[in-house]
PDB file of N, CA and C in Angstrom:
ATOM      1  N   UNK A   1       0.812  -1.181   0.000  1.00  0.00           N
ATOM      2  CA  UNK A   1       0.000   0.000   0.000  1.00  0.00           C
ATOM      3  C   UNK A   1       0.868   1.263   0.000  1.00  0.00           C
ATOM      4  N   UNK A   2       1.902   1.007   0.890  1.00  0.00           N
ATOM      5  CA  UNK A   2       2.965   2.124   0.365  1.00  0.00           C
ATOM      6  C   UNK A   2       3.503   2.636  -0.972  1.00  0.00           C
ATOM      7  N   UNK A   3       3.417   1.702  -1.478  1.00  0.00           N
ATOM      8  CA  UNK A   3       4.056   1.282  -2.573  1.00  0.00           C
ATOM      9  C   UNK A   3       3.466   2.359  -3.865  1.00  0.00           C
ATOM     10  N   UNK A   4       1.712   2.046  -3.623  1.00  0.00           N
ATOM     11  CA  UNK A   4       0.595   2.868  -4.393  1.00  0.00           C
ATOM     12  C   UNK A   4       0.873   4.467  -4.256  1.00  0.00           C
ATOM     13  N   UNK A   5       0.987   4.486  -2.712  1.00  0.00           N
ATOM     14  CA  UNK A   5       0.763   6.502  -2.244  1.00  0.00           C
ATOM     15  C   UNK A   5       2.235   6.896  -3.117  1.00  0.00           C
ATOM     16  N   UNK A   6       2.994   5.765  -2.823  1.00  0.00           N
ATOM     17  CA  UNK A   6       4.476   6.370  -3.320  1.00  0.00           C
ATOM     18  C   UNK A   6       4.171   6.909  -4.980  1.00  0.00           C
ATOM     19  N   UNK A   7       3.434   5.775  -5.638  1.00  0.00           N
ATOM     20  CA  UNK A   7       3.819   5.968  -7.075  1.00  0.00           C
ATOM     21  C   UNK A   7       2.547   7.109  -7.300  1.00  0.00           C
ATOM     22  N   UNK A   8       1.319   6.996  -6.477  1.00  0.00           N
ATOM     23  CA  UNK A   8       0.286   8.487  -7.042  1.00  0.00           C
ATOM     24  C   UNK A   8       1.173   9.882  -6.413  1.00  0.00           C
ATOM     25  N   UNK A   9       1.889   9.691  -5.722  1.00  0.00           N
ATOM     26  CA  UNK A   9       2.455  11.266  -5.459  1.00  0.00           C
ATOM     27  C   UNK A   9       3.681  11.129  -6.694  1.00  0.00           C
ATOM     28  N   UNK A  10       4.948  10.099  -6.491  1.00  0.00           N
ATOM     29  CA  UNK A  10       6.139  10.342  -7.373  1.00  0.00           C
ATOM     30  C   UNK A  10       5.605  10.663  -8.979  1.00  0.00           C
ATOM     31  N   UNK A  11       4.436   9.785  -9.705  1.00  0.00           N
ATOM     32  CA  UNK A  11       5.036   9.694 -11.057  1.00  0.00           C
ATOM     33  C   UNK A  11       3.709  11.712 -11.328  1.00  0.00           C
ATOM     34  N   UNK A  12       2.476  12.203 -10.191  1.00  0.00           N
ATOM     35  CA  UNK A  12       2.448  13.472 -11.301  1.00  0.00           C
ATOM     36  C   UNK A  12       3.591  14.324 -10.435  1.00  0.00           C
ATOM     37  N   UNK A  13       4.368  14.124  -9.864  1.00  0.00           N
ATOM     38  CA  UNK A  13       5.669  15.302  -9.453  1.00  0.00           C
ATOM     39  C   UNK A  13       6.587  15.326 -10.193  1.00  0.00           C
ATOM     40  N   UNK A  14       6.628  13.987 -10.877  1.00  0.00           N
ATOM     41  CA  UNK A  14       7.719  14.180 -11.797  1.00  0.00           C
ATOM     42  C   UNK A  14       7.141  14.507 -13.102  1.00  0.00           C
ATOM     43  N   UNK A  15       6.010  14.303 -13.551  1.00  0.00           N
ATOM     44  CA  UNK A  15       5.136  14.892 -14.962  1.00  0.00           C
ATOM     45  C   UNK A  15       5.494  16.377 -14.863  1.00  0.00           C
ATOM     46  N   UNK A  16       5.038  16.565 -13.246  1.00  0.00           N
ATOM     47  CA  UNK A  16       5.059  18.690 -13.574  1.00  0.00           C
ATOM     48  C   UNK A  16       6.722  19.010 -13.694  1.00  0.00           C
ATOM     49  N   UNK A  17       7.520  18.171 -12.710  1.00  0.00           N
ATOM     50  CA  UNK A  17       8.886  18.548 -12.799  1.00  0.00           C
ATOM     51  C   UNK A  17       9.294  18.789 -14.582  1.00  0.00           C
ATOM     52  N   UNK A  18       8.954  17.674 -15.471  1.00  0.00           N
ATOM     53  CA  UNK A  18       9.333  17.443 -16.760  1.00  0.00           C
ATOM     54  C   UNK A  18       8.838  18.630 -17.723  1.00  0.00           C
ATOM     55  N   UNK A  19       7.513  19.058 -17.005  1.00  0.00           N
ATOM     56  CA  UNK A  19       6.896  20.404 -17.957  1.00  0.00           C
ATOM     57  C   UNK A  19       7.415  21.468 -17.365  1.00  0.00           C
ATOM     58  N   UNK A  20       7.588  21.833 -15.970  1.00  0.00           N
ATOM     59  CA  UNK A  20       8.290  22.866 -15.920  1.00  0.00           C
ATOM     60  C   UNK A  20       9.518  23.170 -16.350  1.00  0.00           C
ATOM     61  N   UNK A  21      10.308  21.877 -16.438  1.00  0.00           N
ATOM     62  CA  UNK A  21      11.723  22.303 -17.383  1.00  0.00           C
ATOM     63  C   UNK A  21      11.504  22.168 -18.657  1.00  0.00           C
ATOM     64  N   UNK A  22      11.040  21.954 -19.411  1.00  0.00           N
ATOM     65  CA  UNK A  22      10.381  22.496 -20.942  1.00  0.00           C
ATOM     66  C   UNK A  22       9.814  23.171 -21.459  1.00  0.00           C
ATOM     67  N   UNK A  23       8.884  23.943 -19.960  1.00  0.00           N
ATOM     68  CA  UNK A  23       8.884  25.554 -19.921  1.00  0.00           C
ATOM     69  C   UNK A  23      10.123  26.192 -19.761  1.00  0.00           C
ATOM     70  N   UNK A  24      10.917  25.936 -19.100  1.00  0.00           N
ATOM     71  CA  UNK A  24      11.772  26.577 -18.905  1.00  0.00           C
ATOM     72  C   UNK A  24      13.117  26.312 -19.621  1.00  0.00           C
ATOM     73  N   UNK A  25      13.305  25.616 -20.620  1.00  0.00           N
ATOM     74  CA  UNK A  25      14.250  25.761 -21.518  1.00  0.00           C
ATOM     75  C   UNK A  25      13.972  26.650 -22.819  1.00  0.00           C
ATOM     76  N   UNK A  26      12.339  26.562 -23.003  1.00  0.00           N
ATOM     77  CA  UNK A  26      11.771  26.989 -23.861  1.00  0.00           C
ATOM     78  C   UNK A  26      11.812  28.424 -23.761  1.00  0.00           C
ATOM     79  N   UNK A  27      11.670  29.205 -22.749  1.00  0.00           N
ATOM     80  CA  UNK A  27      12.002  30.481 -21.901  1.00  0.00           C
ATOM     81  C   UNK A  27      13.410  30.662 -21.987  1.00  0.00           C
ATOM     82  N   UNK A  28      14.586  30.339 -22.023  1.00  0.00           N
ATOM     83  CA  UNK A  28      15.766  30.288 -22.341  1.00  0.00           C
ATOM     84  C   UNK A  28      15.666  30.429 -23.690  1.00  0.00           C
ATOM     85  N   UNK A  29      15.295  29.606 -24.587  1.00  0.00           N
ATOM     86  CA  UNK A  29      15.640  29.790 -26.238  1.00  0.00           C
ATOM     87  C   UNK A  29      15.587  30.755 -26.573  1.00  0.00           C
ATOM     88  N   UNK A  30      14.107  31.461 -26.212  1.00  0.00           N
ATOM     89  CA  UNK A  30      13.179  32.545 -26.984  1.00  0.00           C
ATOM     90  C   UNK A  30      14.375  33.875 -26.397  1.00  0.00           C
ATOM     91  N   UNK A  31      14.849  33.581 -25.050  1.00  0.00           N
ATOM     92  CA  UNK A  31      15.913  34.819 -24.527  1.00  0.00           C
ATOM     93  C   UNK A  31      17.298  34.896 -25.535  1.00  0.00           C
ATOM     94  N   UNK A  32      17.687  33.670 -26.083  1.00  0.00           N
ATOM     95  CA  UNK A  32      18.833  33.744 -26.691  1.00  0.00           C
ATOM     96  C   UNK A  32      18.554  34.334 -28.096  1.00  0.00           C
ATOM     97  N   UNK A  33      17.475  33.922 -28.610  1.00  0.00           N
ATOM     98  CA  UNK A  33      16.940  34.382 -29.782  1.00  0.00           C
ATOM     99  C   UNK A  33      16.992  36.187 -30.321  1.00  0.00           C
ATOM    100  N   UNK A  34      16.605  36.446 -28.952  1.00  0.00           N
ATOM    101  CA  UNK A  34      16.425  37.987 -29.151  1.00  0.00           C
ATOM    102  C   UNK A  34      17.657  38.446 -29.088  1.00  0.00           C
ATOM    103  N   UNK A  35      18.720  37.869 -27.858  1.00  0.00           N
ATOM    104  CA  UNK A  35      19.997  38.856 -28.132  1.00  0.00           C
ATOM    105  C   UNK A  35      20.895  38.469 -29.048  1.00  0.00           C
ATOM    106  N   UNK A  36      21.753  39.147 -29.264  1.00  0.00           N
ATOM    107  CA  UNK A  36      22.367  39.637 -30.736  1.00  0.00           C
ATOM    108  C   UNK A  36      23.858  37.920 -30.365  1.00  0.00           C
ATOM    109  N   UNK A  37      24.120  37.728 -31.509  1.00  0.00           N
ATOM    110  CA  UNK A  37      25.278  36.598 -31.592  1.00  0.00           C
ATOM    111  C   UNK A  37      26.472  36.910 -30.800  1.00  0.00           C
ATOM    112  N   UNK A  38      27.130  36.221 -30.310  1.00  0.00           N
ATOM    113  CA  UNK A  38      28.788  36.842 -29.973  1.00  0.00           C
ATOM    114  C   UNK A  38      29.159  36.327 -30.521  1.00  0.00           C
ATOM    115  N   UNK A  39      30.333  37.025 -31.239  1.00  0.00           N
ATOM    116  CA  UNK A  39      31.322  36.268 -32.171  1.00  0.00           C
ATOM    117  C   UNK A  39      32.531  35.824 -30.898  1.00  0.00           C
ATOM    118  N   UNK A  40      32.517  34.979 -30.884  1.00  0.00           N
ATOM    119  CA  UNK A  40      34.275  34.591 -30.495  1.00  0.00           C
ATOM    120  C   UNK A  40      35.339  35.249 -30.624  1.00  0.00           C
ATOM    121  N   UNK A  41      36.205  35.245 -30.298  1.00  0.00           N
ATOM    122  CA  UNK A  41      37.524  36.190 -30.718  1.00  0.00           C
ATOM    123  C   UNK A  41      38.465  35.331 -31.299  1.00  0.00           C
ATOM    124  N   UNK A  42      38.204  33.879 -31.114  1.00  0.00           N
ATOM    125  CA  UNK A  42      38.739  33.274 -32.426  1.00  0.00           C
ATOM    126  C   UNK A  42      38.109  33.237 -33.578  1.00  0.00           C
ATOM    127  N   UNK A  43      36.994  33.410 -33.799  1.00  0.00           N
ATOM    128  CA  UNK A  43      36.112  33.266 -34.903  1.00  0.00           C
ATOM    129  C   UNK A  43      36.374  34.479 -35.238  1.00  0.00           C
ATOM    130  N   UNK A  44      36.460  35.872 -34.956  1.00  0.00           N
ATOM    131  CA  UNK A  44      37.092  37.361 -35.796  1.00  0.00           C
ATOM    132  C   UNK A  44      38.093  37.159 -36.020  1.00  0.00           C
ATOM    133  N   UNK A  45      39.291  36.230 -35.248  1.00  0.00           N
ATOM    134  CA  UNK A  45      40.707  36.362 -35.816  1.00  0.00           C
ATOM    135  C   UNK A  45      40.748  35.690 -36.857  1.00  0.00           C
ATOM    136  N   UNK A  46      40.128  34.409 -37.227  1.00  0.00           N
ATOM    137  CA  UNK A  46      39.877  33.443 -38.031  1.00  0.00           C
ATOM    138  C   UNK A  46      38.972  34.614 -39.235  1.00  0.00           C
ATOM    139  N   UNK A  47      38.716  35.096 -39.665  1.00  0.00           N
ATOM    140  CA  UNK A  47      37.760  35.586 -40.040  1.00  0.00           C
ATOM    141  C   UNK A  47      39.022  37.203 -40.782  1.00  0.00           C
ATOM    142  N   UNK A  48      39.319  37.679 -40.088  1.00  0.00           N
ATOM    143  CA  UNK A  48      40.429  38.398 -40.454  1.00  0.00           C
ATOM    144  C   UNK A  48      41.502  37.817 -41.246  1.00  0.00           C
ATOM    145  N   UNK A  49      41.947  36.819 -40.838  1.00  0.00           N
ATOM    146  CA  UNK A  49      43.228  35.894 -41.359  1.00  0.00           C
ATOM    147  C   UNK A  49      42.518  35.644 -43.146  1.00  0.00           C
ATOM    148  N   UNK A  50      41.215  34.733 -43.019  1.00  0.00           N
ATOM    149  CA  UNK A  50      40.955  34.830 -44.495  1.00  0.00           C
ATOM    150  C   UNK A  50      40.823  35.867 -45.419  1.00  0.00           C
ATOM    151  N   UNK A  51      40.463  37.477 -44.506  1.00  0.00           N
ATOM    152  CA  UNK A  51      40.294  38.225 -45.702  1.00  0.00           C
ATOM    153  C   UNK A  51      41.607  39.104 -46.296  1.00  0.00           C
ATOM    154  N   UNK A  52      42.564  38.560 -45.174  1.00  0.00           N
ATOM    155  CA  UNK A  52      43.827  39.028 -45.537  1.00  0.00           C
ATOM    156  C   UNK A  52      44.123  38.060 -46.788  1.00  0.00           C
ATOM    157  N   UNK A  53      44.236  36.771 -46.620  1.00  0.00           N
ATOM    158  CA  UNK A  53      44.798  35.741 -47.036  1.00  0.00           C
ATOM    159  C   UNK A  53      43.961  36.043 -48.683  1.00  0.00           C
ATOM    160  N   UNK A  54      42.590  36.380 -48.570  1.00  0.00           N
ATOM    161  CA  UNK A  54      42.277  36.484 -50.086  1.00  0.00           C
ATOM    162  C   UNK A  54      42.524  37.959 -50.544  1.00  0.00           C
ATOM    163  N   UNK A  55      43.170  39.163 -49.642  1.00  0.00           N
ATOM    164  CA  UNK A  55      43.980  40.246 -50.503  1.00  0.00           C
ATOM    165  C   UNK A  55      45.062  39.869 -51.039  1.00  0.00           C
ATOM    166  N   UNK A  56      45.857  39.014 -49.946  1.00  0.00           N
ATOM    167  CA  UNK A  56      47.040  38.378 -51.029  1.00  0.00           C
ATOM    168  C   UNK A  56      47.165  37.682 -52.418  1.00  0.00           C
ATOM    169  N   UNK A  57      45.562  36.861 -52.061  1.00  0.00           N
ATOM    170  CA  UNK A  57      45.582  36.143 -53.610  1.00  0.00           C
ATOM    171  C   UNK A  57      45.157  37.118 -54.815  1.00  0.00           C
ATOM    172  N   UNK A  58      44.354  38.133 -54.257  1.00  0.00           N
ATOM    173  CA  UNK A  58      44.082  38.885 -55.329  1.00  0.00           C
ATOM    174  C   UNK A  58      45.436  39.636 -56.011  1.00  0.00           C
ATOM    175  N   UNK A  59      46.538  39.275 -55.346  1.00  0.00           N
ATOM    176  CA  UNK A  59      47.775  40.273 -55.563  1.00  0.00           C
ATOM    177  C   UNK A  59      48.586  39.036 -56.193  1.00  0.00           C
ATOM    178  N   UNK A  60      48.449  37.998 -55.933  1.00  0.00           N
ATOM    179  CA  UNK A  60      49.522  37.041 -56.352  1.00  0.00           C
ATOM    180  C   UNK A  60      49.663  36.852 -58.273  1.00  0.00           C
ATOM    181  N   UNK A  61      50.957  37.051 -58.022  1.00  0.00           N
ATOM    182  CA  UNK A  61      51.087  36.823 -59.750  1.00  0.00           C
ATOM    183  C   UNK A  61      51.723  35.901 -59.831  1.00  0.00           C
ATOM    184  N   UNK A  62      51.525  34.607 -60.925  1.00  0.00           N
ATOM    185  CA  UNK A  62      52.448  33.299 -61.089  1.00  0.00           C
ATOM    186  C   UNK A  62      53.838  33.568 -61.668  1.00  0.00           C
ATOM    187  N   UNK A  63      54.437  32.537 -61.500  1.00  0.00           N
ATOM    188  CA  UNK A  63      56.104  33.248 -62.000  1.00  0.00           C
ATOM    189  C   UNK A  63      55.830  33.414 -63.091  1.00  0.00           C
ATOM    190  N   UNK A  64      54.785  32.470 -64.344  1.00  0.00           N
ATOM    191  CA  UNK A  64      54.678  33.433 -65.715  1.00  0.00           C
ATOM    192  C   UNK A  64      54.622  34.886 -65.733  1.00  0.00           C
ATOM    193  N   UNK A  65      53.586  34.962 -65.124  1.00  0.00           N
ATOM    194  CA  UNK A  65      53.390  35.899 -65.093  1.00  0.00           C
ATOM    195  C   UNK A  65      54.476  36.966 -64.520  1.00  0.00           C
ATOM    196  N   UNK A  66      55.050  36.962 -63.729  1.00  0.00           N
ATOM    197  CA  UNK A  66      56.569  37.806 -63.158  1.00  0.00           C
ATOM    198  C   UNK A  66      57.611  37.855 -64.393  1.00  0.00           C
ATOM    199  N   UNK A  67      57.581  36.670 -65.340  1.00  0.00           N
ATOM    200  CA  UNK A  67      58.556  36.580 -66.461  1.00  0.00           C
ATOM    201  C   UNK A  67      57.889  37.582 -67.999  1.00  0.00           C
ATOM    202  N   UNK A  68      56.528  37.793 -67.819  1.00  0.00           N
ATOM    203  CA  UNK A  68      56.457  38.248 -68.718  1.00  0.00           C
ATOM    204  C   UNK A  68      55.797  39.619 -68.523  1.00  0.00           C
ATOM    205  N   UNK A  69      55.743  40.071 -67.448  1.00  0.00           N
ATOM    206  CA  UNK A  69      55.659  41.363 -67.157  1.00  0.00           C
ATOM    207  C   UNK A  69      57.815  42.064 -67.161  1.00  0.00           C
ATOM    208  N   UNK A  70      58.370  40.701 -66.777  1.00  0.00           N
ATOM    209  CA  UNK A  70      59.936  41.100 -66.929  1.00  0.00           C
ATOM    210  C   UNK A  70      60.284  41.456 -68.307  1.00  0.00           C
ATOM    211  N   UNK A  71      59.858  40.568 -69.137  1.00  0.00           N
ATOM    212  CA  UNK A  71      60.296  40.465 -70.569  1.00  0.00           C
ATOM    213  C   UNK A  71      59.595  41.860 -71.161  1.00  0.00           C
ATOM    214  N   UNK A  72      58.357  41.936 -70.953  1.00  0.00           N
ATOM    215  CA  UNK A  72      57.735  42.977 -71.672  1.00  0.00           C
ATOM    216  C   UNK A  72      58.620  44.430 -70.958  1.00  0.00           C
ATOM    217  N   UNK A  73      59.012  44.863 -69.463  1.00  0.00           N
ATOM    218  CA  UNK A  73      59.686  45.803 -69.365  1.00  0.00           C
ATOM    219  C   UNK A  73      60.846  46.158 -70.388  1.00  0.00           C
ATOM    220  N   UNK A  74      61.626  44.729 -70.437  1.00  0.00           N
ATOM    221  CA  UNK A  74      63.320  45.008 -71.241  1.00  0.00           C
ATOM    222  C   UNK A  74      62.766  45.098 -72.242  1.00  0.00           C
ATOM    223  N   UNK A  75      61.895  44.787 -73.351  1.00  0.00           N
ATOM    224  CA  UNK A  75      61.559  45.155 -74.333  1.00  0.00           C
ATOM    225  C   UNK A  75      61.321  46.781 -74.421  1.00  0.00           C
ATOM    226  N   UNK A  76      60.662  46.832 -73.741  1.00  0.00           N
ATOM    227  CA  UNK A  76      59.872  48.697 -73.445  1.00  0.00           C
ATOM    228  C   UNK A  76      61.404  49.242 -73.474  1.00  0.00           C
ATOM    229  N   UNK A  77      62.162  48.995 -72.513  1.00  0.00           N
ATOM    230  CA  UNK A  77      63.315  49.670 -72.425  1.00  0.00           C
ATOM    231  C   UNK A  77      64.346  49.458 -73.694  1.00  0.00           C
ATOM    232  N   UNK A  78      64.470  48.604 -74.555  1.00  0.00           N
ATOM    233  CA  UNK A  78      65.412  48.405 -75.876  1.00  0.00           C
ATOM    234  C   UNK A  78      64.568  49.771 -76.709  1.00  0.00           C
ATOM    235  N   UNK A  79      63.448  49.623 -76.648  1.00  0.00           N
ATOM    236  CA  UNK A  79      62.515  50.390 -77.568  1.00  0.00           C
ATOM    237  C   UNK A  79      63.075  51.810 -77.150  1.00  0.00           C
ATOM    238  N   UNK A  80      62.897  52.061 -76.164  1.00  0.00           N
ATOM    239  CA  UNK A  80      63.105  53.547 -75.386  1.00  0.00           C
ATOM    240  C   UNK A  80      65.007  54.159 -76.292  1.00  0.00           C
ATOM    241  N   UNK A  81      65.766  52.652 -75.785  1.00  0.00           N
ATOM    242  CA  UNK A  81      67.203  53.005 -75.765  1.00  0.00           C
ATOM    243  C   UNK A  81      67.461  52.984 -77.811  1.00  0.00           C
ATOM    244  N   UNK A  82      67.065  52.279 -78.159  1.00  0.00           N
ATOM    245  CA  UNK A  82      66.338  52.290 -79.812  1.00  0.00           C
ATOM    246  C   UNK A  82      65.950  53.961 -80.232  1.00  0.00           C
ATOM    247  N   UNK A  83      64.740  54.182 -79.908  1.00  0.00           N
ATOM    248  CA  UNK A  83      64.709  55.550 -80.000  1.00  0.00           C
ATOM    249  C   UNK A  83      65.490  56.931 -79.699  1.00  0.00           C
ATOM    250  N   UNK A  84      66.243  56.708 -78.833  1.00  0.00           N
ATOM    251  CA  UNK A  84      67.138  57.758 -78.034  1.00  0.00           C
ATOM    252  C   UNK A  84      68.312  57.361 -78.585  1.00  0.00           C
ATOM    253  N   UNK A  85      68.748  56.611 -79.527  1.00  0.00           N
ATOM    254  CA  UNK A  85      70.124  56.469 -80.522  1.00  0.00           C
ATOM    255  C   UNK A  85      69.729  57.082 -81.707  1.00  0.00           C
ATOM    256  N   UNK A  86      68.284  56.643 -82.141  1.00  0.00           N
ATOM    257  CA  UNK A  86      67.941  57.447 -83.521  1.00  0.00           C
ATOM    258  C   UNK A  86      68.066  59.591 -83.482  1.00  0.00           C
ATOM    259  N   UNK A  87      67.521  59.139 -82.132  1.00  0.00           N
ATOM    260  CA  UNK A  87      67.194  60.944 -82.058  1.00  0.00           C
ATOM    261  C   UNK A  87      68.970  61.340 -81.833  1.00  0.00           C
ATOM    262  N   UNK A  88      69.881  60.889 -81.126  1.00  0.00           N
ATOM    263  CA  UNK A  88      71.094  61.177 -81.131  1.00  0.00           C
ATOM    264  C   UNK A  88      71.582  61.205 -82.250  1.00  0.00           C
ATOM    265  N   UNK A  89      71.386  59.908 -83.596  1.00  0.00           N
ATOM    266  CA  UNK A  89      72.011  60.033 -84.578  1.00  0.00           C
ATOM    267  C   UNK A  89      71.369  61.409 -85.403  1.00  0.00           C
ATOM    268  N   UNK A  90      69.926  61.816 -85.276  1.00  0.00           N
ATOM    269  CA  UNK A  90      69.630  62.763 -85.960  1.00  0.00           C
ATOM    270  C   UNK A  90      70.360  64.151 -85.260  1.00  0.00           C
ATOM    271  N   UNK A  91      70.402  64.142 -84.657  1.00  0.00           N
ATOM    272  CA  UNK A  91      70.903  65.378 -83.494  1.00  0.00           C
ATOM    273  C   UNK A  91      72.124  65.842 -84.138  1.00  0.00           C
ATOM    274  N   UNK A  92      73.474  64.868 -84.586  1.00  0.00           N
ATOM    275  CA  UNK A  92      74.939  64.724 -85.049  1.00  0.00           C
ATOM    276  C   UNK A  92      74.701  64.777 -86.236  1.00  0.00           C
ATOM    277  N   UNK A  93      73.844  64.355 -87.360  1.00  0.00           N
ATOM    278  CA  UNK A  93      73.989  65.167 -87.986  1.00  0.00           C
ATOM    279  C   UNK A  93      73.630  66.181 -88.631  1.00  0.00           C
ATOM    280  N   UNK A  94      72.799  66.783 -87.541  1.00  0.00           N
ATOM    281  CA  UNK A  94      72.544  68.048 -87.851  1.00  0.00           C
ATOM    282  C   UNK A  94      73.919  69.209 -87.330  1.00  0.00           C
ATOM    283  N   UNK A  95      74.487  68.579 -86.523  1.00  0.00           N
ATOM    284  CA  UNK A  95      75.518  69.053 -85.962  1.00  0.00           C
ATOM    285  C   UNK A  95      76.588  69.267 -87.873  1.00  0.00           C
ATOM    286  N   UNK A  96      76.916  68.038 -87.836  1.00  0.00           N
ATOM    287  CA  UNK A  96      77.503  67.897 -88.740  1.00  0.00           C
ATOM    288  C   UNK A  96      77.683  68.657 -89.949  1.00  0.00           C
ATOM    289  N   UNK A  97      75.833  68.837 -90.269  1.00  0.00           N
ATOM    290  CA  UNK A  97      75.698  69.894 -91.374  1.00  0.00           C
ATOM    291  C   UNK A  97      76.210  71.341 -90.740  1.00  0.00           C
ATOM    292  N   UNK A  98      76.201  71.506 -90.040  1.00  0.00           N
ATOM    293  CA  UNK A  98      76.574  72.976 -89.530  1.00  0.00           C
ATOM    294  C   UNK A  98      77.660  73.102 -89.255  1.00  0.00           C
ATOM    295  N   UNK A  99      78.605  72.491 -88.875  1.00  0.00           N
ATOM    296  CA  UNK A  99      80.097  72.576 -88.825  1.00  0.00           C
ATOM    297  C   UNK A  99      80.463  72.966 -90.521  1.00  0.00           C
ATOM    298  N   UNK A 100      79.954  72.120 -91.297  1.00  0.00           N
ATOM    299  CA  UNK A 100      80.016  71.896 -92.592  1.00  0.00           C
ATOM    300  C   UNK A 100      80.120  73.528 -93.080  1.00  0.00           C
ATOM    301  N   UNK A 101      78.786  73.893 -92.584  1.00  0.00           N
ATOM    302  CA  UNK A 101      78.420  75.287 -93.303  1.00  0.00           C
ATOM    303  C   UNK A 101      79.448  76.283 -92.316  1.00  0.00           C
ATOM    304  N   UNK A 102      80.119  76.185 -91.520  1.00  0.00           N
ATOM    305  CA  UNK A 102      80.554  76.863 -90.878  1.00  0.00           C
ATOM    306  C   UNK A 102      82.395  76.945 -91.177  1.00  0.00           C
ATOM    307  N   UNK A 103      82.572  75.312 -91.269  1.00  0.00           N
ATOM    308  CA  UNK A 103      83.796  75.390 -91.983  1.00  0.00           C
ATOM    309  C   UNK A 103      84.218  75.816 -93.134  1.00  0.00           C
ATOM    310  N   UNK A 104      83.129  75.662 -94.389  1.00  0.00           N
ATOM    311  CA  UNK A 104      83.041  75.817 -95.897  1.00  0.00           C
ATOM    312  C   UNK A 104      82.437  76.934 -95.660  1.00  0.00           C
ATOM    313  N   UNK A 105      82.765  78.091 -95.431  1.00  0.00           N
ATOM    314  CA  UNK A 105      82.167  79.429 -96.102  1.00  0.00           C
ATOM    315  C   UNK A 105      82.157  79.476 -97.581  1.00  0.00           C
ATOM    316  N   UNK A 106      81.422  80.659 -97.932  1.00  0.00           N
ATOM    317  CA  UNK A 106      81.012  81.304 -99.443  1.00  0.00           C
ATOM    318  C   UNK A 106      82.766  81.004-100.048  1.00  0.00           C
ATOM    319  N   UNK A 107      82.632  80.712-101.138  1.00  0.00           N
ATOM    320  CA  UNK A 107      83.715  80.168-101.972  1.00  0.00           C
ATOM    321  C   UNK A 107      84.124  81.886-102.460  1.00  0.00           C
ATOM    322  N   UNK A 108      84.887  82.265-101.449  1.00  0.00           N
ATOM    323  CA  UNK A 108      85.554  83.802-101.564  1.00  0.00           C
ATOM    324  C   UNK A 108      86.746  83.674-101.508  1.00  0.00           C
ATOM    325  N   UNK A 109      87.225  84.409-102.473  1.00  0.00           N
ATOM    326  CA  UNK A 109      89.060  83.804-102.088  1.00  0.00           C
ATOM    327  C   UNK A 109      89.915  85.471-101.679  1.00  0.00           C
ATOM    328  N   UNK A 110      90.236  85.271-101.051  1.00  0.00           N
ATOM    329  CA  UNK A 110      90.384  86.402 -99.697  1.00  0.00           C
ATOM    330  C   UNK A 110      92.206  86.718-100.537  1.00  0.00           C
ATOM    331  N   UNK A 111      92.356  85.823-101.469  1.00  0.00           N
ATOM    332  CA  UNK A 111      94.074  85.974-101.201  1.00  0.00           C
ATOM    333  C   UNK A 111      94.214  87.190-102.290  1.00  0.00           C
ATOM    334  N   UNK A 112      95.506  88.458-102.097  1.00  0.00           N
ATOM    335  CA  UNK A 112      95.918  89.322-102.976  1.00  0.00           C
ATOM    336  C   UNK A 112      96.608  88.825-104.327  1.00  0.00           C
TER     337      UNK A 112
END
């Protein structure tokens, strides 16, 4: 007979025990819900690290690419040093002509 009072009091104390904590986790959720996320401070460092890591890739050039941004400079520069011999050679002889005219005066013959 003990046995009976035991189980009509234990099993509804433990029914309400079971709903009040499922009220009350449920009351917890709805609280977490509303406030705002925390990020971790590994999850921002983590989070920083990739957007560094994809400025770098946006910067990375393959060694082709390093060889033919190289090649195309020395080219640019033959071109440059190419041009700046032509304009020198035009330069001399313009020089040239003028010494010319300067050495060869009017065909005057000065002698008595």
């Amino acid at each position: 007979m003990s046995y009976k009072i035991f189980m009509l009091i234990a099993i509804p104390a433990l029914a309400i025990g079971w709903i009040a904590y499922w009220l009350w986790q449920r009351k917890i959720e709805e609280e977490e819900k509303n406030q705002p996320k925390q990020v971790s401070k590994r999850l921002t460092q983590t989070r920083s690290e990739i957007s560094d890591w994809a400025k770098k890739m946006t910067e990375f050039e393959s060694p082709a690419e390093q060889a033919r941004k190289r090649k195309l400079a020395k080219q640019k520069e033959l071109e440059e040093k190419q041009q700046q011999k032509e304009q020198n050679k035009e330069k001399q002889q313009d020089l040239d002509i003028n010494v010319l005219e300067v050495v060869e005066p009017n065909d005057r013959d000065f002698s008595d």
